[in-house]
Protein backbone atom coordinates (compact mmCIF):
# COMPACT_ATOMS: atom_id res chain seq x y z
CA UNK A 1 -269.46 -38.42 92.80
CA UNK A 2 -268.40 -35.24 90.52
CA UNK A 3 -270.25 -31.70 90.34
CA UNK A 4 -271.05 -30.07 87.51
CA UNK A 5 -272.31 -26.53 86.73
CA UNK A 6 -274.75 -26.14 84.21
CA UNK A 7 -275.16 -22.93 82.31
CA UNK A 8 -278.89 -21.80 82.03
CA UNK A 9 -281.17 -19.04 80.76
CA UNK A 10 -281.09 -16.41 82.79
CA UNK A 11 -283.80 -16.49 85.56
CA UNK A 12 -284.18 -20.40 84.31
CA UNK A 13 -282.42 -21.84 87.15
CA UNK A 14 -285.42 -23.50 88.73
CA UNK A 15 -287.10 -24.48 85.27
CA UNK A 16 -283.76 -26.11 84.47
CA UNK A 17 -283.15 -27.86 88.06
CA UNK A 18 -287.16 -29.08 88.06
CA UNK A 19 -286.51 -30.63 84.52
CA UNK A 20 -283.20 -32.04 85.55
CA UNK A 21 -284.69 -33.34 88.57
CA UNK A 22 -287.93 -35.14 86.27
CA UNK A 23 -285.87 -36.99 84.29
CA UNK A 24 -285.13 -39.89 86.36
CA UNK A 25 -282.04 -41.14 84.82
CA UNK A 26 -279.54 -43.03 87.19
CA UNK A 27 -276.60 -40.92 85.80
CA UNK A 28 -278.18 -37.65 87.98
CA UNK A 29 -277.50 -38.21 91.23
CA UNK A 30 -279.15 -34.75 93.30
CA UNK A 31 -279.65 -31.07 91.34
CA UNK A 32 -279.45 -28.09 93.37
CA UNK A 33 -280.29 -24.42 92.58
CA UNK A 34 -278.57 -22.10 95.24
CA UNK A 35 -280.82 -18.21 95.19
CA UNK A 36 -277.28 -17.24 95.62
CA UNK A 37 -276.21 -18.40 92.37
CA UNK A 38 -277.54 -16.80 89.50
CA UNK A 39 -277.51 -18.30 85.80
CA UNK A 40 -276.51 -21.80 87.53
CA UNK A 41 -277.83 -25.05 88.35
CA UNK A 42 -274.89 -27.83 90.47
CA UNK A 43 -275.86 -31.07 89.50
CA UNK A 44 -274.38 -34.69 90.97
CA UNK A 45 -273.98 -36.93 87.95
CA UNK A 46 -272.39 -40.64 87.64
CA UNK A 47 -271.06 -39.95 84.04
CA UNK A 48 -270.14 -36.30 82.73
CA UNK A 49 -270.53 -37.43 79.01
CA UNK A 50 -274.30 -39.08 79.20
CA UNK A 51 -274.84 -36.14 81.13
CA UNK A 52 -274.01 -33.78 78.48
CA UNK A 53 -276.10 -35.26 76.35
CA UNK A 54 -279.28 -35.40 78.88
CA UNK A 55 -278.57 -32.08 79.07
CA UNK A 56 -279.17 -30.71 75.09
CA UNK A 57 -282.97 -32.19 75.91
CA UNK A 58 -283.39 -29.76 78.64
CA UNK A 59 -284.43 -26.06 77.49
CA UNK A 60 -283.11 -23.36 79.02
CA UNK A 61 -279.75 -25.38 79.50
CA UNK A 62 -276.94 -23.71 77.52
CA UNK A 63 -274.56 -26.61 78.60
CA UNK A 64 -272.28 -28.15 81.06
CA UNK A 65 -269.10 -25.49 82.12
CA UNK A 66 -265.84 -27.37 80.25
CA UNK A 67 -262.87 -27.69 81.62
CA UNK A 68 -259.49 -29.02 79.50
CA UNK A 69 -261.19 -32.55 78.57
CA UNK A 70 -264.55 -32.17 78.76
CA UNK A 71 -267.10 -31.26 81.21
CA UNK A 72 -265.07 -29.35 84.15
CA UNK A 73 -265.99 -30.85 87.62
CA UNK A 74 -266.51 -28.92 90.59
CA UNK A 75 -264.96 -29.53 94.21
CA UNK A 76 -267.62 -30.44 97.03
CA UNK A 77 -266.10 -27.26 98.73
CA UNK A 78 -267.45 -24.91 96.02
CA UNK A 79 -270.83 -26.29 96.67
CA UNK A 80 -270.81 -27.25 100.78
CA UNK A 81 -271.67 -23.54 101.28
CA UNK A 82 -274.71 -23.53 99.28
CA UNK A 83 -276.15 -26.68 101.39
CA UNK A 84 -276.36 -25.19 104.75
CA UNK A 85 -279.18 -23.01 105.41
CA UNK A 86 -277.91 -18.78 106.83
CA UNK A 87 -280.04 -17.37 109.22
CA UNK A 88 -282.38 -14.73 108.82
CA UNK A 89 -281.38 -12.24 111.15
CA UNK A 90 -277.27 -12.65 109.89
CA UNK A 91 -276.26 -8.95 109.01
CA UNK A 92 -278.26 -7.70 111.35
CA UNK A 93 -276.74 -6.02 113.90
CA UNK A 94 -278.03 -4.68 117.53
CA UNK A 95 -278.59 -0.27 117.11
CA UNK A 96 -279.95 -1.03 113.04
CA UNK A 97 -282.92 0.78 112.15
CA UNK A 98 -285.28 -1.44 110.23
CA UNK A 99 -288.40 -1.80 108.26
CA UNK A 100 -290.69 -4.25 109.36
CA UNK A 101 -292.06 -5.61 106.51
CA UNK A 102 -294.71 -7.90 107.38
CA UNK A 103 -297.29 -8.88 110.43
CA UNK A 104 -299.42 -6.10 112.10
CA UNK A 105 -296.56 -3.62 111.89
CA UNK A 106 -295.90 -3.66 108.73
CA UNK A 107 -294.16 -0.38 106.83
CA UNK A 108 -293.33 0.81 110.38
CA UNK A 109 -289.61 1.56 111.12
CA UNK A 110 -287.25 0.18 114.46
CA UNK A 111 -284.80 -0.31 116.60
CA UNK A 112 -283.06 -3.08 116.61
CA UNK A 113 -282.73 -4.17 120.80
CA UNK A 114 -281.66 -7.42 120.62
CA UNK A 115 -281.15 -10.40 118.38
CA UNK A 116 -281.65 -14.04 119.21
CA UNK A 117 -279.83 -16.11 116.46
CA UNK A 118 -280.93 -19.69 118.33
CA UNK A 119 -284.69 -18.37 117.56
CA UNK A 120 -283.91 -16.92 114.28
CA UNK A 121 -285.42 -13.74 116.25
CA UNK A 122 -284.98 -9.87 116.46
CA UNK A 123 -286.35 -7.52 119.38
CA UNK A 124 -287.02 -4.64 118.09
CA UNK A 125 -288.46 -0.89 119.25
CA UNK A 126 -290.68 1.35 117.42
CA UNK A 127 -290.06 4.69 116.00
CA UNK A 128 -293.00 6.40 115.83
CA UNK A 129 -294.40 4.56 118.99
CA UNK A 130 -295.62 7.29 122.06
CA UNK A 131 -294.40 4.86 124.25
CA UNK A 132 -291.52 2.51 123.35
CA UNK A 133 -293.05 -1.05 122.76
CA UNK A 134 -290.44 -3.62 122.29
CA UNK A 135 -291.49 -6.20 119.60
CA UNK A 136 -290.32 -9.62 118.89
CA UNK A 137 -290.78 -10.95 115.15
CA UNK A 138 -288.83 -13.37 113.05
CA UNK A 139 -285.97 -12.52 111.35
CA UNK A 140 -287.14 -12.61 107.74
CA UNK A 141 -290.36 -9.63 108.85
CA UNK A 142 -287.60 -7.43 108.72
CA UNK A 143 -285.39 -5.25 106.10
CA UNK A 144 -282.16 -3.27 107.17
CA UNK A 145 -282.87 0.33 106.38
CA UNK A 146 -279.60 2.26 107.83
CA UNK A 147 -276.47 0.12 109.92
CA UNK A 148 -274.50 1.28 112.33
CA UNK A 149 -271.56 -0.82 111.33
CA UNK A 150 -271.22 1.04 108.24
């Protein structure tokens, strides 16, 4: 079943996708808006022509991207990426120093100790602690302040 990328509004993406997605027509197959991908909706239809023209009811939907005779289809390998879910603590290294940014901690700055990528989990130790309290919280209560990989 082709791929096609849809042009949208800018910061439209999931207006666009959540009208795509209403419409119920048999020719749209599955819509997907990837964070990632900014000014883009994918979109799995049957027929790239009654697609087009589904598409100039949709607002924010500046058109399907064209390729030499007519709407340009996209590879399953350009999208595969954008199906798979990336952990939360990827990029975050062991050493990092960290803001946690929510739970009881929150604003305070750490260590990372050690990261648990099964969990989706970072250890972490606190700065301005007397005594050095390791602390486990999910990846996404975190932001990377300074990296020692860099």
């Amino acid at each position: 079943m082709p791929i096609y990328s849809v042009k949208t509004t800018a910061s439209q993406e999931r207006t666009v996708a959540d009208m795509l997605a209403e419409k119920e027509t048999p020719e749209i197959q599955a819509v997907i808006a990837p964070d990632q991908l900014t000014s883009y909706v994918m979109v799995e239809a049957t027929d790239g022509t009654a697609f087009g023209r589904i598409l100039d009811e949709i607002p924010h939907a500046r058109g399907v991207i064209q390729g030499g005779d007519g709407p340009a289809e996209s590879p399953f390998s350009e999208v595969e990426h954008f199906l798979s879910p990336t952990p939360d603590v990827e990029g975050i290294a062991e050493g990092d120093i960290v803001e946690l940014i929510a739970g009881p901690f929150k604003g305070e700055k750490a260590r990372v100790q050690r990261i648990d990528e099964g969990k989706d989990q970072v250890t972490v130790e606190l700065y301005e602690a007397t005594v050095p309290i390791p602390v486990t919280v999910r990846g996404d209560q975190i932001r990377v302040l300074d990296s020692e990989e860099r």
